[in-house]
PDB file of N, CA and C in Angstrom:
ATOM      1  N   UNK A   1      65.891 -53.938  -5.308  1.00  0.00           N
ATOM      2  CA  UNK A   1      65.856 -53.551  -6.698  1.00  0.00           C
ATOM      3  C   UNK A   1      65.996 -54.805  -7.554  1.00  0.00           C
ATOM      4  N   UNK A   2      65.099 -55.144  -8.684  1.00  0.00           N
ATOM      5  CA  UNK A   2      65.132 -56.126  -9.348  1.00  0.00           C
ATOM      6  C   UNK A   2      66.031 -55.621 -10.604  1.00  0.00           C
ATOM      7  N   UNK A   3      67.036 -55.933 -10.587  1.00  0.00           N
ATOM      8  CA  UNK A   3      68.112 -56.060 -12.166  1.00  0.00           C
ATOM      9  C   UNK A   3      67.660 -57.321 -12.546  1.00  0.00           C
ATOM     10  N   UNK A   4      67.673 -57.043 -14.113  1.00  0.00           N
ATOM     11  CA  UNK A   4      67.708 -58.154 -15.359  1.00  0.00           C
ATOM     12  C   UNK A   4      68.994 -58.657 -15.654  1.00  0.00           C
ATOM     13  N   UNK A   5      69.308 -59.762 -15.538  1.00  0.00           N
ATOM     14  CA  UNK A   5      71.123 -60.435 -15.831  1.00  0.00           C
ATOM     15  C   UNK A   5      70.497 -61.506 -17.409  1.00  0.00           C
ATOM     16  N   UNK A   6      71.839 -60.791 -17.980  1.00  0.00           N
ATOM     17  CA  UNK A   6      72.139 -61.424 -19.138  1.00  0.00           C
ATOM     18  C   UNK A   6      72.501 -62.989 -18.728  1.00  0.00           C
ATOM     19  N   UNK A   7      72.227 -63.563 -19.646  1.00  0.00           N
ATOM     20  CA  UNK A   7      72.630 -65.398 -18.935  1.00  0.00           C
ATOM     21  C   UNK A   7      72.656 -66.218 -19.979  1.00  0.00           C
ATOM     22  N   UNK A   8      73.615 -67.116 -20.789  1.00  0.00           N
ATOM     23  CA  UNK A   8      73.218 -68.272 -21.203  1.00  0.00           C
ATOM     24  C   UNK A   8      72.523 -69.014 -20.784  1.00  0.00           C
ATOM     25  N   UNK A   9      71.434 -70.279 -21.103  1.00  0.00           N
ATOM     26  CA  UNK A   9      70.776 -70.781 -20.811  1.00  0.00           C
ATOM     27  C   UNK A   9      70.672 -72.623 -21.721  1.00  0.00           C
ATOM     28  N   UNK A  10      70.381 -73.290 -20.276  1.00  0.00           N
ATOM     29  CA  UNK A  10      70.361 -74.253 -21.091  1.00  0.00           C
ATOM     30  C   UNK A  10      69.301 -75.145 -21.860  1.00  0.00           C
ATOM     31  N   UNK A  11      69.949 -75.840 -23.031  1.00  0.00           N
ATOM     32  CA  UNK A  11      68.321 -76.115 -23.930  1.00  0.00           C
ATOM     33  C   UNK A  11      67.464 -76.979 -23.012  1.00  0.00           C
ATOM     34  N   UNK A  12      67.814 -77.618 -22.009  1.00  0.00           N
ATOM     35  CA  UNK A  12      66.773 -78.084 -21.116  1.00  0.00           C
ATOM     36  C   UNK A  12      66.468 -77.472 -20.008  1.00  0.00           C
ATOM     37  N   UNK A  13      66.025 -76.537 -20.332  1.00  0.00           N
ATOM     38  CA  UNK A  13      65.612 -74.905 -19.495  1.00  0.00           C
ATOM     39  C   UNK A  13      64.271 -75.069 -19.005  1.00  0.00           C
ATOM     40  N   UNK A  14      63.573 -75.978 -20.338  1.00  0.00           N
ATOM     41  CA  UNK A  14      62.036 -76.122 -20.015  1.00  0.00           C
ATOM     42  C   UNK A  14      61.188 -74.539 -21.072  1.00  0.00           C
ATOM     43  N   UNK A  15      61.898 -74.203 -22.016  1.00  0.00           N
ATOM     44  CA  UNK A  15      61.484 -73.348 -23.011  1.00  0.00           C
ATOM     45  C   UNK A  15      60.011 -73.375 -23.747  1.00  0.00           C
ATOM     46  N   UNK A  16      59.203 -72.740 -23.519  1.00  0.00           N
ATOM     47  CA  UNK A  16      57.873 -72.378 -24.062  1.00  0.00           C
ATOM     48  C   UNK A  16      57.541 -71.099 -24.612  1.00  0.00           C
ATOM     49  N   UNK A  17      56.902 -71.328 -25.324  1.00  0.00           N
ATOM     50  CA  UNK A  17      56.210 -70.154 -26.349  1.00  0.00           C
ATOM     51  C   UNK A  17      54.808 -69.694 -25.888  1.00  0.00           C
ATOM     52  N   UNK A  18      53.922 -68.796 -26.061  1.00  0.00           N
ATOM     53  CA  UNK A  18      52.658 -68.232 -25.794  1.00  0.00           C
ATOM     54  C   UNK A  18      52.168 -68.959 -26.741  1.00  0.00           C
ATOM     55  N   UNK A  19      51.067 -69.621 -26.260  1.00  0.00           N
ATOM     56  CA  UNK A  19      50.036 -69.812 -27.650  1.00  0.00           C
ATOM     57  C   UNK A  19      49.302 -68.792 -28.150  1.00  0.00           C
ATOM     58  N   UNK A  20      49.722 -67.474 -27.837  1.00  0.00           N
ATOM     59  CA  UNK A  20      49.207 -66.472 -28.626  1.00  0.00           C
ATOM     60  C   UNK A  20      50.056 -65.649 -30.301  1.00  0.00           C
ATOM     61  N   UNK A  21      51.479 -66.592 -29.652  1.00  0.00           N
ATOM     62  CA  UNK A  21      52.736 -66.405 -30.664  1.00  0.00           C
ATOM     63  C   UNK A  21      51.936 -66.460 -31.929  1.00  0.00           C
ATOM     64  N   UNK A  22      52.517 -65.227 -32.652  1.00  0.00           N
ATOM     65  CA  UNK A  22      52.233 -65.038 -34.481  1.00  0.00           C
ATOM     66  C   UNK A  22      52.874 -66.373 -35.438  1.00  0.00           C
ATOM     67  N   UNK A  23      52.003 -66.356 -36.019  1.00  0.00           N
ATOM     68  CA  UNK A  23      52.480 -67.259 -37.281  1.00  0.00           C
ATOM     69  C   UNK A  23      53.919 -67.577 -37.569  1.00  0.00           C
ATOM     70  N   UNK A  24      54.192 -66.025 -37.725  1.00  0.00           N
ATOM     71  CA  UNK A  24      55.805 -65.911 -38.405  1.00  0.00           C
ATOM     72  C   UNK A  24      56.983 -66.215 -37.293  1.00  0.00           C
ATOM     73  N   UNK A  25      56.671 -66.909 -36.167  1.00  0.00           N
ATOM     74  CA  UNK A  25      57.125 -67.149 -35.072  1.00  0.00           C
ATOM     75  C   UNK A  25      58.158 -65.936 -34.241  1.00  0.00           C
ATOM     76  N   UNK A  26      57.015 -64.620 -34.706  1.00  0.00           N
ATOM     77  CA  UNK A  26      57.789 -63.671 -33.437  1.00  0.00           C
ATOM     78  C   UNK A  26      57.491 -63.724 -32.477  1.00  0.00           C
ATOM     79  N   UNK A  27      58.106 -64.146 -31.413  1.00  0.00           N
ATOM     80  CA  UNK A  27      57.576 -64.276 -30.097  1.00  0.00           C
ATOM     81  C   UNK A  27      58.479 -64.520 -29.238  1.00  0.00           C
ATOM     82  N   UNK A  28      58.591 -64.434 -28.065  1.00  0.00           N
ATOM     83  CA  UNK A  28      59.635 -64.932 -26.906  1.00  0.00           C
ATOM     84  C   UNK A  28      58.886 -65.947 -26.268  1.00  0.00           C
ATOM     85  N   UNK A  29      60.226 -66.483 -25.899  1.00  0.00           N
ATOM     86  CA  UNK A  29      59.802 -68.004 -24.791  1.00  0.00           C
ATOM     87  C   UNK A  29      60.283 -67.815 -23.569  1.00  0.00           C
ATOM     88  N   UNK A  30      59.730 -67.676 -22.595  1.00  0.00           N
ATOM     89  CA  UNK A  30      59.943 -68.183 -21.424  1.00  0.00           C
ATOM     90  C   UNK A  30      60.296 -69.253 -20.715  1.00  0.00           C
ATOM     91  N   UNK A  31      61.236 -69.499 -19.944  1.00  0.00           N
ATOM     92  CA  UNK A  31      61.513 -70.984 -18.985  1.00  0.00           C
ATOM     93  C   UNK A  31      61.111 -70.114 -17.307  1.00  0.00           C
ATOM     94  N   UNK A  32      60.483 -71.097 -16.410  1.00  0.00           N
ATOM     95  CA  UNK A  32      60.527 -71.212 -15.060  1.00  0.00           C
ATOM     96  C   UNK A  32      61.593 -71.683 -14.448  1.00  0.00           C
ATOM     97  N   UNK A  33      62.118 -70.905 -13.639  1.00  0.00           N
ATOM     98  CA  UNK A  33      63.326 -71.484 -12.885  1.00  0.00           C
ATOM     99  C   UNK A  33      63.115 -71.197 -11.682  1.00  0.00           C
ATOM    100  N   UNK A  34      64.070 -71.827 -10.261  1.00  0.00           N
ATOM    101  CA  UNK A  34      63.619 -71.366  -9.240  1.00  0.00           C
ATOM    102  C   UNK A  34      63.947 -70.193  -8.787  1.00  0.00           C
ATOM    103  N   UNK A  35      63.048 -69.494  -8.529  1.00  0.00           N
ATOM    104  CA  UNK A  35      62.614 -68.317  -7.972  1.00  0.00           C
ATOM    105  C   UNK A  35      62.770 -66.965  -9.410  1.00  0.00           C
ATOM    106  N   UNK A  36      63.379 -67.602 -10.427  1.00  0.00           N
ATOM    107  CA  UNK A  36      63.530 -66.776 -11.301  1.00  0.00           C
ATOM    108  C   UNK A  36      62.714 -66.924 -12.873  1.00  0.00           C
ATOM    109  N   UNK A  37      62.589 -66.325 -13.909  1.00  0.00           N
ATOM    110  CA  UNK A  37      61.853 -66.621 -14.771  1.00  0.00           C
ATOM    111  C   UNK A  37      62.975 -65.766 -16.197  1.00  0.00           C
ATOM    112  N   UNK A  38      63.368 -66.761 -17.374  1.00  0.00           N
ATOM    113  CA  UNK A  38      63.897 -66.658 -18.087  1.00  0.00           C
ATOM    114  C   UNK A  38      63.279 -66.255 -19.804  1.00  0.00           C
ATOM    115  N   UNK A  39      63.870 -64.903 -20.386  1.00  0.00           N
ATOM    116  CA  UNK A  39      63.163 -64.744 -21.016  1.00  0.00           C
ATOM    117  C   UNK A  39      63.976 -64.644 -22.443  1.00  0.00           C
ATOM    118  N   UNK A  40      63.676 -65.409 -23.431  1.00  0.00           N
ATOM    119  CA  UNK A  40      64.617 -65.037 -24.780  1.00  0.00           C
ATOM    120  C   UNK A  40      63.595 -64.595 -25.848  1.00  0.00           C
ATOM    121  N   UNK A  41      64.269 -64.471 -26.831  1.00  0.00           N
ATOM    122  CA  UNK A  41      63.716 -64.451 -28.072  1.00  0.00           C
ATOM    123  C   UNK A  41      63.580 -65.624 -29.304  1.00  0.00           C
ATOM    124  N   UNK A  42      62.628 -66.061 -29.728  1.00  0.00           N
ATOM    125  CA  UNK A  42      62.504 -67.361 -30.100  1.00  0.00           C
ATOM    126  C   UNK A  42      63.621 -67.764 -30.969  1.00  0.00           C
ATOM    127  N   UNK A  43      63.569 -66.699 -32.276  1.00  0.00           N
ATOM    128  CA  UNK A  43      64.253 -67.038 -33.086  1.00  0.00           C
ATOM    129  C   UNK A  43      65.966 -66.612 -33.287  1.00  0.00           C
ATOM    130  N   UNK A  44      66.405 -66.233 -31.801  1.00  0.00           N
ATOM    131  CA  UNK A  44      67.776 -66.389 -30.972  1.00  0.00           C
ATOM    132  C   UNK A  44      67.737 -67.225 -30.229  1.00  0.00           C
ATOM    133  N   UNK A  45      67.555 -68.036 -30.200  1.00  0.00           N
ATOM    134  CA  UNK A  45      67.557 -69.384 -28.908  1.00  0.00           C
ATOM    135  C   UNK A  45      68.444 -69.850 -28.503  1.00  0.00           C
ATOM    136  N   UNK A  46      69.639 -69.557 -29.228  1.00  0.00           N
ATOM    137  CA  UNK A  46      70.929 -69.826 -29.352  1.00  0.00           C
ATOM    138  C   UNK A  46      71.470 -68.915 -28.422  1.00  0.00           C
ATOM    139  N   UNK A  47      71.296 -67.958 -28.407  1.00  0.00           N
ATOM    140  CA  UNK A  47      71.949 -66.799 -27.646  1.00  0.00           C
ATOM    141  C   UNK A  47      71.156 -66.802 -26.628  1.00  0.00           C
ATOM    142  N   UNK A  48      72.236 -65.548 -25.711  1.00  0.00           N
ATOM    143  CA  UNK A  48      71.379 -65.433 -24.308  1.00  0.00           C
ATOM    144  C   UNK A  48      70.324 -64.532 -24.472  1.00  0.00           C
ATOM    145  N   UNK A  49      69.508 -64.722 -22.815  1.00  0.00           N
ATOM    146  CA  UNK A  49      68.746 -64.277 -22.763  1.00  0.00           C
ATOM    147  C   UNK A  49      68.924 -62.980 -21.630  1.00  0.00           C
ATOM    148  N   UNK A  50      67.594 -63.012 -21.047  1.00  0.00           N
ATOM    149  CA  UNK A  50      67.950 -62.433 -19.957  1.00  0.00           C
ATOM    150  C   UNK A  50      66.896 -63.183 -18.509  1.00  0.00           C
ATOM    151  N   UNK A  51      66.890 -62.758 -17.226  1.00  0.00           N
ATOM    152  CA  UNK A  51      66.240 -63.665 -16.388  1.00  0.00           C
ATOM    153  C   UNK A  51      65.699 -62.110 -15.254  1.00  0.00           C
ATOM    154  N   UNK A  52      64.644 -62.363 -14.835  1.00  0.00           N
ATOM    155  CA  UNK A  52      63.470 -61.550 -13.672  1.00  0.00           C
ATOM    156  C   UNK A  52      63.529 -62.204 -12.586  1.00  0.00           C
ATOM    157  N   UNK A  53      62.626 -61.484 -11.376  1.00  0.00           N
ATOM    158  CA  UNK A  53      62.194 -62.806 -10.654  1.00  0.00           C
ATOM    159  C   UNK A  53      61.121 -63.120 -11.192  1.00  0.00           C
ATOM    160  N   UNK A  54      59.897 -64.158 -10.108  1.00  0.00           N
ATOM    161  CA  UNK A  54      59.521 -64.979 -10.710  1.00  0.00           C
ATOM    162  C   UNK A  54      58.166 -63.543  -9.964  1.00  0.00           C
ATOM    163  N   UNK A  55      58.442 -62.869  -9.220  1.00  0.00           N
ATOM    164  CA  UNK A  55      57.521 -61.804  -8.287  1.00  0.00           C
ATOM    165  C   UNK A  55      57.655 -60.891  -9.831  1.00  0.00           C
ATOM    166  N   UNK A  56      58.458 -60.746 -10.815  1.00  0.00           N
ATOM    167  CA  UNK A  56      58.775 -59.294 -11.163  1.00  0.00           C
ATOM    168  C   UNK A  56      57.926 -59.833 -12.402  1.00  0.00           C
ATOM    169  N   UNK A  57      57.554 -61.196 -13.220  1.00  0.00           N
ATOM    170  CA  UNK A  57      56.767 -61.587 -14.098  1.00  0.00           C
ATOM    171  C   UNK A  57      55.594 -61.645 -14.012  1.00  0.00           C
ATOM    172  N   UNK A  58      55.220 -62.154 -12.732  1.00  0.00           N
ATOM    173  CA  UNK A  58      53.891 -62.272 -12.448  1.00  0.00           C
ATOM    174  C   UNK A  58      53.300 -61.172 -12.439  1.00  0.00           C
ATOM    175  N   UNK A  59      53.742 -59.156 -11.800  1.00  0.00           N
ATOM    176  CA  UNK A  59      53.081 -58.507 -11.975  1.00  0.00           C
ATOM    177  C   UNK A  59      53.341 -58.148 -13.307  1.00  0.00           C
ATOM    178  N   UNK A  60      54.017 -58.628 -14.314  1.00  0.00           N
ATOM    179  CA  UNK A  60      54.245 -57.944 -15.626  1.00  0.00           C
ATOM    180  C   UNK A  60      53.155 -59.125 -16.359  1.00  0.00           C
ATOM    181  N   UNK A  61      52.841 -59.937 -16.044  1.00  0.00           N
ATOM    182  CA  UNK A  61      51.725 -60.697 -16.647  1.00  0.00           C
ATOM    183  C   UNK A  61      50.465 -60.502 -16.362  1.00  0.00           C
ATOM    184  N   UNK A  62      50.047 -60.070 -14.981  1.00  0.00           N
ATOM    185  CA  UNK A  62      48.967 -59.699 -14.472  1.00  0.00           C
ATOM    186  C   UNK A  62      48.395 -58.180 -14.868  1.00  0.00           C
ATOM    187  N   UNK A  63      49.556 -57.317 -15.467  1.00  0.00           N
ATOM    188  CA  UNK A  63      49.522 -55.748 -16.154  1.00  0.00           C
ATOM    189  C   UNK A  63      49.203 -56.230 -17.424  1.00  0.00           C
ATOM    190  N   UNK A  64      49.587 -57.354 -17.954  1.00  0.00           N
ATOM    191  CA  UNK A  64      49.079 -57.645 -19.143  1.00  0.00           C
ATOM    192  C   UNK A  64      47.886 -57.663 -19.426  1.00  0.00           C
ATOM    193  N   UNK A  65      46.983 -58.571 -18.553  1.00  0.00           N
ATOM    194  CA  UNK A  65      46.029 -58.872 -18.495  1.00  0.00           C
ATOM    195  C   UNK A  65      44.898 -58.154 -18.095  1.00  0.00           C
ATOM    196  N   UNK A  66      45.407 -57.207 -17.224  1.00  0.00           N
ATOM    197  CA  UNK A  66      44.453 -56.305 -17.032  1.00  0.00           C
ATOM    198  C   UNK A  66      44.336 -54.765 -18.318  1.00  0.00           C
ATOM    199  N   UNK A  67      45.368 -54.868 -19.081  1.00  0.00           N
ATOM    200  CA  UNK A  67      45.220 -54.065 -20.419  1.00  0.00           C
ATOM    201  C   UNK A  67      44.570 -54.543 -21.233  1.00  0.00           C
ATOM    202  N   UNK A  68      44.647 -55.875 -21.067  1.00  0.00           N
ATOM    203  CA  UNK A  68      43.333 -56.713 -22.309  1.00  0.00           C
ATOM    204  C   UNK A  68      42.380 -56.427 -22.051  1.00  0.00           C
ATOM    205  N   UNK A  69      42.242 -56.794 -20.686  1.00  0.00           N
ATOM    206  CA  UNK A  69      40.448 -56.531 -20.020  1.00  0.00           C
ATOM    207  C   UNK A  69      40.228 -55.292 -20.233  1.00  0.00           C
ATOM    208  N   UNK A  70      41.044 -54.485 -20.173  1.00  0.00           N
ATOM    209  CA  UNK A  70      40.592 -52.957 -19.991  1.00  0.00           C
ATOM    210  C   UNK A  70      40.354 -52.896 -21.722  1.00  0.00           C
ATOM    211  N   UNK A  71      40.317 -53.304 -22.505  1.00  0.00           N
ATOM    212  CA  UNK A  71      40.127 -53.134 -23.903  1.00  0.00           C
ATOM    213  C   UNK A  71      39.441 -53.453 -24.417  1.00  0.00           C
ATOM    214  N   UNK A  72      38.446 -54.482 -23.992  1.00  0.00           N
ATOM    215  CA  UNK A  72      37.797 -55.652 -24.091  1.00  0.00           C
ATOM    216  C   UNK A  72      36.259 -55.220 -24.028  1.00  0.00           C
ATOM    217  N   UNK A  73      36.533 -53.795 -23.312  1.00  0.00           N
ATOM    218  CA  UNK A  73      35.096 -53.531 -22.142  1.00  0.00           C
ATOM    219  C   UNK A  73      34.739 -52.212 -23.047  1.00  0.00           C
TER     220      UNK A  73
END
């Protein structure tokens, strides 16, 4: 079972944004960690986040992507 853990995180986490992020900078950033993948909210950066694995992002990115495509068509 994959649980989500609350976590401070540190600012050299390796923090990135989507270049699809809105103007008004709503968006979450992600860091890669090993074996895990860290997810906040941009404009809390300060605060914690929470962390996945790195298996539990990839199919939540790959569901992404296949809802685009499926929209697309």
């Amino acid at each position: 079972m994959n649980r989500m853990q609350s976590a401070p995180f540190p600012a050299a986490a390796g923090w990135f944004k989507s270049s699809y992020s809105a103007a008004n900078n709503e968006c979450i950033e992600v860091a890669h960690m090993v074996a895990q993948v860290g997810i906040r909210d941009s404009k809390l950066s300060r605060r914690s986040g929470f962390t996945i694995s790195d298996h539990a992002f990839a199919q939540f990115v790959a569901g992404l992507k296949g809802t685009l495509e499926a929209r697309s068509r």
